[in-house]
PDB file of N, CA and C in Angstrom:
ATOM      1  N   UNK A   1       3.001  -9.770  28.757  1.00  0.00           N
ATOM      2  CA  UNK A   1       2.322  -8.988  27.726  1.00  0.00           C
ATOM      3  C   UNK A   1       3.258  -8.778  26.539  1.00  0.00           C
ATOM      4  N   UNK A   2       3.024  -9.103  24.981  1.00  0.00           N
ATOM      5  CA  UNK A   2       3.619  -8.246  23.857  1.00  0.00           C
ATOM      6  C   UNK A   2       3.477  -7.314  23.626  1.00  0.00           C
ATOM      7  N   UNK A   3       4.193  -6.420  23.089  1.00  0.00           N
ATOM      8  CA  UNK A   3       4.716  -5.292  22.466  1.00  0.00           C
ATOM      9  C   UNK A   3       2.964  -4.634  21.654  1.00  0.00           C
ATOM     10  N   UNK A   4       2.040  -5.556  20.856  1.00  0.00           N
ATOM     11  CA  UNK A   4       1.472  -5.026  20.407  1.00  0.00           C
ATOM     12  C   UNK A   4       0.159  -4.537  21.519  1.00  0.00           C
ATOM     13  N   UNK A   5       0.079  -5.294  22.367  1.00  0.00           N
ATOM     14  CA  UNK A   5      -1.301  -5.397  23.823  1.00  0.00           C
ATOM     15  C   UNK A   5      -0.430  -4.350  24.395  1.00  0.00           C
ATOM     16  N   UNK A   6       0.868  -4.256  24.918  1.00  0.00           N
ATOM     17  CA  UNK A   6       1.221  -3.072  25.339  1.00  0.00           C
ATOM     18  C   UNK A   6       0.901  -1.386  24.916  1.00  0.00           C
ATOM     19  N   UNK A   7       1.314  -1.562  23.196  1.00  0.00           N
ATOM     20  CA  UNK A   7       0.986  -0.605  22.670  1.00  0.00           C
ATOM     21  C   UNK A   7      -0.304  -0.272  22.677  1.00  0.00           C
ATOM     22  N   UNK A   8      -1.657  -1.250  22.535  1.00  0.00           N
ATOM     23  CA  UNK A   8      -2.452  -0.721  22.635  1.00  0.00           C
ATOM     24  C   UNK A   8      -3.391  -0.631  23.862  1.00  0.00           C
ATOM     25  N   UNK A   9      -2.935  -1.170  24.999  1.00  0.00           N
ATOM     26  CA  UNK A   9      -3.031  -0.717  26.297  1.00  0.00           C
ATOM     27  C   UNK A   9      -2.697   0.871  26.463  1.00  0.00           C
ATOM     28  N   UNK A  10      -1.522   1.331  26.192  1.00  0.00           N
ATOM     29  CA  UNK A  10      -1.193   2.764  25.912  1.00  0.00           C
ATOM     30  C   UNK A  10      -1.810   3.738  25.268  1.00  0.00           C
ATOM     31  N   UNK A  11      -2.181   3.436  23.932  1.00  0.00           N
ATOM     32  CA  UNK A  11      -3.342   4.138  23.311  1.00  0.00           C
ATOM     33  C   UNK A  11      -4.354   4.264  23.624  1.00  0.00           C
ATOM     34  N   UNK A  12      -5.247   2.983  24.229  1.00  0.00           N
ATOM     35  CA  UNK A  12      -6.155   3.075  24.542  1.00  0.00           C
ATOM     36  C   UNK A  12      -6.672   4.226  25.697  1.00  0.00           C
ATOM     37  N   UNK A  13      -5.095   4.149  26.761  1.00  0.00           N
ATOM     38  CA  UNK A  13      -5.072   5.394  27.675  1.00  0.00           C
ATOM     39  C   UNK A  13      -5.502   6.426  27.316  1.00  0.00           C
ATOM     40  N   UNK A  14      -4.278   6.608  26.615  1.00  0.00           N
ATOM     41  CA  UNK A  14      -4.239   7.850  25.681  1.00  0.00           C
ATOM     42  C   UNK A  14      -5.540   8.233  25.327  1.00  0.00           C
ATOM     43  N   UNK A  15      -6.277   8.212  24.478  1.00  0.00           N
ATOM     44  CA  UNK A  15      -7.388   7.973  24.424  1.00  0.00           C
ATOM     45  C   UNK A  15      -8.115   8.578  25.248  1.00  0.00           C
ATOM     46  N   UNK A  16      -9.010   7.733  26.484  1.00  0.00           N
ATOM     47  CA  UNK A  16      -9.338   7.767  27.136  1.00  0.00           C
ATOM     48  C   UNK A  16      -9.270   9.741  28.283  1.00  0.00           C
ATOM     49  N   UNK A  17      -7.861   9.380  28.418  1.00  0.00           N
ATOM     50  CA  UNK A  17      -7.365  10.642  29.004  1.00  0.00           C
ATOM     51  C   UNK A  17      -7.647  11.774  28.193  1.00  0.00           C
ATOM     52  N   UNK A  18      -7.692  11.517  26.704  1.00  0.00           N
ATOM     53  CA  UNK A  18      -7.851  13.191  25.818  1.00  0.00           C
ATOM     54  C   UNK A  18      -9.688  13.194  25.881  1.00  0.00           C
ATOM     55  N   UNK A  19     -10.541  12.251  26.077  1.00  0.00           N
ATOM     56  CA  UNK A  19     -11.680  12.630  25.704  1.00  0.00           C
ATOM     57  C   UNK A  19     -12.060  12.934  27.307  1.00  0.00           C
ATOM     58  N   UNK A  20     -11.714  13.164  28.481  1.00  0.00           N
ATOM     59  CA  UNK A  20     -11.841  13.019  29.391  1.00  0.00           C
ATOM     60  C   UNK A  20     -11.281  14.824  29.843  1.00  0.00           C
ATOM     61  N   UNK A  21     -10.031  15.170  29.170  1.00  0.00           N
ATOM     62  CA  UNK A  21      -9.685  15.886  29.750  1.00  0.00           C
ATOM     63  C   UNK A  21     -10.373  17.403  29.397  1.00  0.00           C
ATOM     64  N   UNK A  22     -10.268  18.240  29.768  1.00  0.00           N
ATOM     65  CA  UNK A  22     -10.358  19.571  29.209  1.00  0.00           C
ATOM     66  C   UNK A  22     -10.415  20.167  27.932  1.00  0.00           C
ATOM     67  N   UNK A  23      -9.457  19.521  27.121  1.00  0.00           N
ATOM     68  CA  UNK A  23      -9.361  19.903  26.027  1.00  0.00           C
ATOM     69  C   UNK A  23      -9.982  19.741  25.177  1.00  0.00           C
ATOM     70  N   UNK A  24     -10.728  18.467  25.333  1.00  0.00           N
ATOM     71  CA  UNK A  24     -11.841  17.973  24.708  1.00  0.00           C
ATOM     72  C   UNK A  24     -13.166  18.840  24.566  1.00  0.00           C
ATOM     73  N   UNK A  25     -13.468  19.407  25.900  1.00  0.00           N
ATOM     74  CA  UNK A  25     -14.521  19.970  25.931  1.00  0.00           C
ATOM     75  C   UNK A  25     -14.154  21.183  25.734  1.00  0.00           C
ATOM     76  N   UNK A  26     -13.450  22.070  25.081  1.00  0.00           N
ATOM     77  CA  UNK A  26     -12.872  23.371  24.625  1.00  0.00           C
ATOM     78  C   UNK A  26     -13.218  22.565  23.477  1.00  0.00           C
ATOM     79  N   UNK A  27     -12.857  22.055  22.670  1.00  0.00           N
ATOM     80  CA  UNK A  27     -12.833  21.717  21.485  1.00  0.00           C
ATOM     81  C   UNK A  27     -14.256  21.535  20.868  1.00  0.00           C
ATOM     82  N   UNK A  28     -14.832  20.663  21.534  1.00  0.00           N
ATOM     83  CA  UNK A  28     -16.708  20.632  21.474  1.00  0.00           C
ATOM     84  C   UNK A  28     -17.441  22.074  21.454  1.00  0.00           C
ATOM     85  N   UNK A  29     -17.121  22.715  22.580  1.00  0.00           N
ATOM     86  CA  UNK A  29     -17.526  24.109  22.947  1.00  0.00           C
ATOM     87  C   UNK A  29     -16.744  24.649  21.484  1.00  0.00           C
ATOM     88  N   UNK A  30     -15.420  24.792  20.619  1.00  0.00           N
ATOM     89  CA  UNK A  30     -15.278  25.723  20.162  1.00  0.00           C
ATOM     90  C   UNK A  30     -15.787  25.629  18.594  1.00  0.00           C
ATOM     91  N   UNK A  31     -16.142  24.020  18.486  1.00  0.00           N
ATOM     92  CA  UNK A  31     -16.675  23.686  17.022  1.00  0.00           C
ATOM     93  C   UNK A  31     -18.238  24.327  17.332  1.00  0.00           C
ATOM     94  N   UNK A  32     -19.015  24.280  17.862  1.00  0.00           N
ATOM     95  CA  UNK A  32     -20.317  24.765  18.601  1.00  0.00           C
ATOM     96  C   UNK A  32     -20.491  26.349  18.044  1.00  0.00           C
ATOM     97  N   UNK A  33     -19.606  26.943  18.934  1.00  0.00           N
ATOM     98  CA  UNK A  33     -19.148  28.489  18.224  1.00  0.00           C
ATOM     99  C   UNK A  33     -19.081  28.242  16.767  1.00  0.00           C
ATOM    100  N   UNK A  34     -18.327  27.782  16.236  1.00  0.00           N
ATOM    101  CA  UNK A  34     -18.408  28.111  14.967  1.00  0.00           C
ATOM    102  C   UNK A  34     -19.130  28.296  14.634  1.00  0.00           C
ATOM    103  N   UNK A  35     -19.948  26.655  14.205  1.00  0.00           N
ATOM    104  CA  UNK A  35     -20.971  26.369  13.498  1.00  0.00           C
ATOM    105  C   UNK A  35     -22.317  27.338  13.651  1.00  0.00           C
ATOM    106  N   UNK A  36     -22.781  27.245  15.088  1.00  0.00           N
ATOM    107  CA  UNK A  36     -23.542  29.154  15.390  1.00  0.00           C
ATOM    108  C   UNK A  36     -23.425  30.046  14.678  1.00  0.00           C
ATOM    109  N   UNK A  37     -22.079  30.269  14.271  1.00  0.00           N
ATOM    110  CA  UNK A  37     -21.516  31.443  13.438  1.00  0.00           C
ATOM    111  C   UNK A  37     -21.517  31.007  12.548  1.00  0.00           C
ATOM    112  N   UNK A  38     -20.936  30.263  11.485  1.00  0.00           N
ATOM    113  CA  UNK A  38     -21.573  30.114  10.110  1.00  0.00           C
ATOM    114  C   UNK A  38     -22.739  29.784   9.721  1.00  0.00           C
ATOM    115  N   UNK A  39     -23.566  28.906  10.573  1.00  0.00           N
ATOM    116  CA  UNK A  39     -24.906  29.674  10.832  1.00  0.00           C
ATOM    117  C   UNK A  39     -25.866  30.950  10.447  1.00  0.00           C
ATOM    118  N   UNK A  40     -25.384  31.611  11.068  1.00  0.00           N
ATOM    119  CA  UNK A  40     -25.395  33.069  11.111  1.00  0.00           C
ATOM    120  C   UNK A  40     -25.348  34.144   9.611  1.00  0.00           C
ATOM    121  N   UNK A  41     -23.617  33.460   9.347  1.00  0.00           N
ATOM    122  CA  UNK A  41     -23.536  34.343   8.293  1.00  0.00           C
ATOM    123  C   UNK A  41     -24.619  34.012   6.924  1.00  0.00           C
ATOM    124  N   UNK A  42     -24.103  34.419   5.828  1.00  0.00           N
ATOM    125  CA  UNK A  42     -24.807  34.150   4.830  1.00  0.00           C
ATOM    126  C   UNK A  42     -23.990  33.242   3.880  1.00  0.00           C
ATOM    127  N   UNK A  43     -23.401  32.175   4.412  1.00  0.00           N
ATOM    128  CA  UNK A  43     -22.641  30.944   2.804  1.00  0.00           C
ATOM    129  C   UNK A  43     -23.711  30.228   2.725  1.00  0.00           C
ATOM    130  N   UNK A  44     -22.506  30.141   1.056  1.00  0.00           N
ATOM    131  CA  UNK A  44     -23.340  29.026   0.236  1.00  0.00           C
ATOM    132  C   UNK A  44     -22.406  27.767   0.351  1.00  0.00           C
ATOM    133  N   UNK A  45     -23.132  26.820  -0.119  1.00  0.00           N
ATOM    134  CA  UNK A  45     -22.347  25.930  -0.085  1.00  0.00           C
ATOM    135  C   UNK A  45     -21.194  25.436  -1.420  1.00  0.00           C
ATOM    136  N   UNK A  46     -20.397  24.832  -1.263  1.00  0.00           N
ATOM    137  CA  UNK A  46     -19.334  24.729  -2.489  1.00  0.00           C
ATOM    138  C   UNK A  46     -20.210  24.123  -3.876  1.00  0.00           C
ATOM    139  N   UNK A  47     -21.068  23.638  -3.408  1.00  0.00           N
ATOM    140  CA  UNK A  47     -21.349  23.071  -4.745  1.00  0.00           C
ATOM    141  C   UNK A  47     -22.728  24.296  -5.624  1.00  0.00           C
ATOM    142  N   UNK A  48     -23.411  24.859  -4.734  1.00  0.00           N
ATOM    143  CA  UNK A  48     -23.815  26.149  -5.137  1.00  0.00           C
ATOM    144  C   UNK A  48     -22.989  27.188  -5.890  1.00  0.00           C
ATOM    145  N   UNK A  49     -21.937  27.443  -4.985  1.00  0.00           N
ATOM    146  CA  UNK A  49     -21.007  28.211  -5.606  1.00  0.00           C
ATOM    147  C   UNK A  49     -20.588  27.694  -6.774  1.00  0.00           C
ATOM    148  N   UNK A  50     -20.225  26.617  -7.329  1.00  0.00           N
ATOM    149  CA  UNK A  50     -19.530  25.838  -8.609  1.00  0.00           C
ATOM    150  C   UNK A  50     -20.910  26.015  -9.571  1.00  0.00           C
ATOM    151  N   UNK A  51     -22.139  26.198  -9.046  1.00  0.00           N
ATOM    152  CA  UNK A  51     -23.361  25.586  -9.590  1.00  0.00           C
ATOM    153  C   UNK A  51     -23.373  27.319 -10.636  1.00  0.00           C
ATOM    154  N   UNK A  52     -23.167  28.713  -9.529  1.00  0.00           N
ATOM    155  CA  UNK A  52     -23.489  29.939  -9.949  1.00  0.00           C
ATOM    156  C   UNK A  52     -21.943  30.309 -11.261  1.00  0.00           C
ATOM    157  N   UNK A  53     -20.969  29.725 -10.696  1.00  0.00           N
ATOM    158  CA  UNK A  53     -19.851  29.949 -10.933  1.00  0.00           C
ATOM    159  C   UNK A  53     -19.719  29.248 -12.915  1.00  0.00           C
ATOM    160  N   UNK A  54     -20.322  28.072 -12.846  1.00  0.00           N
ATOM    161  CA  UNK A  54     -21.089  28.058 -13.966  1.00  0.00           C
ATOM    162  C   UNK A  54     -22.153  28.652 -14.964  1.00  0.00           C
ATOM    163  N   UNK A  55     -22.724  28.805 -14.113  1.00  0.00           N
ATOM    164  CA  UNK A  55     -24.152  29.716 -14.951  1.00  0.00           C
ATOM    165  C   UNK A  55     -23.359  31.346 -15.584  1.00  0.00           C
ATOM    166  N   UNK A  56     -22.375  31.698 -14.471  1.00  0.00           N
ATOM    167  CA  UNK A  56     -21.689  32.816 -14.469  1.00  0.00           C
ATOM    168  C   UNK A  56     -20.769  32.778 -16.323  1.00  0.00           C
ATOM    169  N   UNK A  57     -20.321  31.364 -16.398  1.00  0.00           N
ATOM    170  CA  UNK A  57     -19.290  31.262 -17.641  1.00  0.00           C
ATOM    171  C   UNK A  57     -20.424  31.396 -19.058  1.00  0.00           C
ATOM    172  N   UNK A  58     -21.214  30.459 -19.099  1.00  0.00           N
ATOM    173  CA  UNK A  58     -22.375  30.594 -19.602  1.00  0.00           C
ATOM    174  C   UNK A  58     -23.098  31.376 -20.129  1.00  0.00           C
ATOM    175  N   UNK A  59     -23.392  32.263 -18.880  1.00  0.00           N
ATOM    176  CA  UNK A  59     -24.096  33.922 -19.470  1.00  0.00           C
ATOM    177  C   UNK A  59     -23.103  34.478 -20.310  1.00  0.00           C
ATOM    178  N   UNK A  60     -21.548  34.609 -19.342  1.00  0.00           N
ATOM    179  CA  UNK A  60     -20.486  35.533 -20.412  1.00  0.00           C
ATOM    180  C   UNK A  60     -20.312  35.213 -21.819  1.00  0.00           C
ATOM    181  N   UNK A  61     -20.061  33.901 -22.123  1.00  0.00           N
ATOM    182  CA  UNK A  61     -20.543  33.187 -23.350  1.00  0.00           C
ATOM    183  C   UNK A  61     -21.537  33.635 -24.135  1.00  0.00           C
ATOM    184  N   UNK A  62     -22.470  33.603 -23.805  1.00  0.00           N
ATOM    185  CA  UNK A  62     -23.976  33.959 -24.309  1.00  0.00           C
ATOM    186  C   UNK A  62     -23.895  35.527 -24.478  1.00  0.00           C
ATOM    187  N   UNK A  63     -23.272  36.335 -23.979  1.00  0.00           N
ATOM    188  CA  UNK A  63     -23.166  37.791 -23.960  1.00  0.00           C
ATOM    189  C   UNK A  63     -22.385  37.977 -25.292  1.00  0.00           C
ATOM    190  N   UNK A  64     -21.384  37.459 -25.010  1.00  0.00           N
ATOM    191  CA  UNK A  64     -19.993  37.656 -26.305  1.00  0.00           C
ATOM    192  C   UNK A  64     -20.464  37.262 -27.498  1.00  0.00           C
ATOM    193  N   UNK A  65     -21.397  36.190 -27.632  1.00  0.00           N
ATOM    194  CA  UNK A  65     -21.905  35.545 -28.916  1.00  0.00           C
ATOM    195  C   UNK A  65     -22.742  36.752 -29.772  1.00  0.00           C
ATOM    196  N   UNK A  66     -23.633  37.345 -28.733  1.00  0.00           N
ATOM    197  CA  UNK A  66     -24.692  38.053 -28.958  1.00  0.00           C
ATOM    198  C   UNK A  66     -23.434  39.377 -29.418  1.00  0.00           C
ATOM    199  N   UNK A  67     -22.534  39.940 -28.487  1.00  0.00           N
ATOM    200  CA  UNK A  67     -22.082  40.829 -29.135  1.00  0.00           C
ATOM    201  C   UNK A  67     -21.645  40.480 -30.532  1.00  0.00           C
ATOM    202  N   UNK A  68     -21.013  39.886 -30.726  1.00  0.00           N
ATOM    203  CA  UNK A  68     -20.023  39.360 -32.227  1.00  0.00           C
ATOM    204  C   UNK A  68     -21.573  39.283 -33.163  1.00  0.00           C
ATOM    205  N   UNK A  69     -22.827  39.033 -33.178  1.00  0.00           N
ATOM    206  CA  UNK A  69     -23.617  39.266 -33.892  1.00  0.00           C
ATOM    207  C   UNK A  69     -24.242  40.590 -34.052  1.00  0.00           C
ATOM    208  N   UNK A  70     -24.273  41.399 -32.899  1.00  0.00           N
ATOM    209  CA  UNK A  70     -24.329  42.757 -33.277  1.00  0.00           C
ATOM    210  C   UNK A  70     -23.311  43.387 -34.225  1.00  0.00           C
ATOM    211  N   UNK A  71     -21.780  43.094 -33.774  1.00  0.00           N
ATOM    212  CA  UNK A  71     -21.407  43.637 -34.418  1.00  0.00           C
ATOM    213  C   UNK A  71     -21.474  43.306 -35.784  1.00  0.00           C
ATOM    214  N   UNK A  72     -21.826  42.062 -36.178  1.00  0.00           N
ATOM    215  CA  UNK A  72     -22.005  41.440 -37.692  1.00  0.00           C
ATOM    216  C   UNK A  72     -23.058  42.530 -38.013  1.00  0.00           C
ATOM    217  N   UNK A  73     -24.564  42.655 -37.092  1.00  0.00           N
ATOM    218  CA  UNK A  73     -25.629  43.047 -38.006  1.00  0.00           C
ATOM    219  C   UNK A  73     -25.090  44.768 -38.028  1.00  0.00           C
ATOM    220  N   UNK A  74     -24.108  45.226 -37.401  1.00  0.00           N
ATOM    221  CA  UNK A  74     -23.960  46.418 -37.521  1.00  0.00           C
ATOM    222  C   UNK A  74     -23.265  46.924 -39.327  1.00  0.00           C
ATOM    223  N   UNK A  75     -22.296  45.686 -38.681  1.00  0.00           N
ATOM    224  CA  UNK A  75     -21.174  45.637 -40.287  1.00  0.00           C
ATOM    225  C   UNK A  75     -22.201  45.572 -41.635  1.00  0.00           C
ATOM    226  N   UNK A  76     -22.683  45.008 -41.610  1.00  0.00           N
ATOM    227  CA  UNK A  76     -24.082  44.773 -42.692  1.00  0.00           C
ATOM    228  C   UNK A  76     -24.542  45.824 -43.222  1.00  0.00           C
ATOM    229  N   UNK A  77     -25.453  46.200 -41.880  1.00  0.00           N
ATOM    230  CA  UNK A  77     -26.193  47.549 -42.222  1.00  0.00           C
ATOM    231  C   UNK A  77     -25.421  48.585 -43.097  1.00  0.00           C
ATOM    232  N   UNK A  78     -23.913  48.905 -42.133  1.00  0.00           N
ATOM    233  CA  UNK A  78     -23.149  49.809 -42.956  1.00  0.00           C
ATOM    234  C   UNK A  78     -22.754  49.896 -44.081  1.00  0.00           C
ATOM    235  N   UNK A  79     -22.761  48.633 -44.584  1.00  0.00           N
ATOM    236  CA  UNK A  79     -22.215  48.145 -46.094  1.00  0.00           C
ATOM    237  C   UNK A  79     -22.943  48.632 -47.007  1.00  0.00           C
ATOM    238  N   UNK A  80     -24.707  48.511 -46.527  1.00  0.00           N
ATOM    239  CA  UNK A  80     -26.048  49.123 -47.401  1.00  0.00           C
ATOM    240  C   UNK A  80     -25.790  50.115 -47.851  1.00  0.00           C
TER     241      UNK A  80
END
């Protein structure tokens, strides 16, 4: 046998032995839990969030504009 059929004779073990053993199925079982649980809670997803997180810059924008014209139509008035 070469070095590389060896190596992957070994891995392949390897392998084999981790999806086989215990840990595996803790691991299945503990992604399970999660997902149940975020589930559960109330997220959004990242691109929602980027989606509000926008609209969010936007409005502030749109707020500030509107102020700086109040204060114009205020300046105005006073001048009368």
């Amino acid at each position: 046998m070469d070095r590389q059929s060896i190596f992957q004779d070994v891995q392949n073990r390897i392998t084999e032995l981790i999806r086989s053993s215990p840990a595996a199925d803790v691991e299945r079982n503990v992604k399970a839990m999660l997902s149940q649980t975020f589930q559960r809670m109330d997220l959004v997803t990242r691109e929602e969030f980027d989606t509000q997180v926008d609209l969010t810059v936007r409005l502030r924008q749109r707020i500030e504009a509107l102020e700086a014209q109040i204060a114009d139509l205020s300046a105005r008035s006073n001048q009368s």
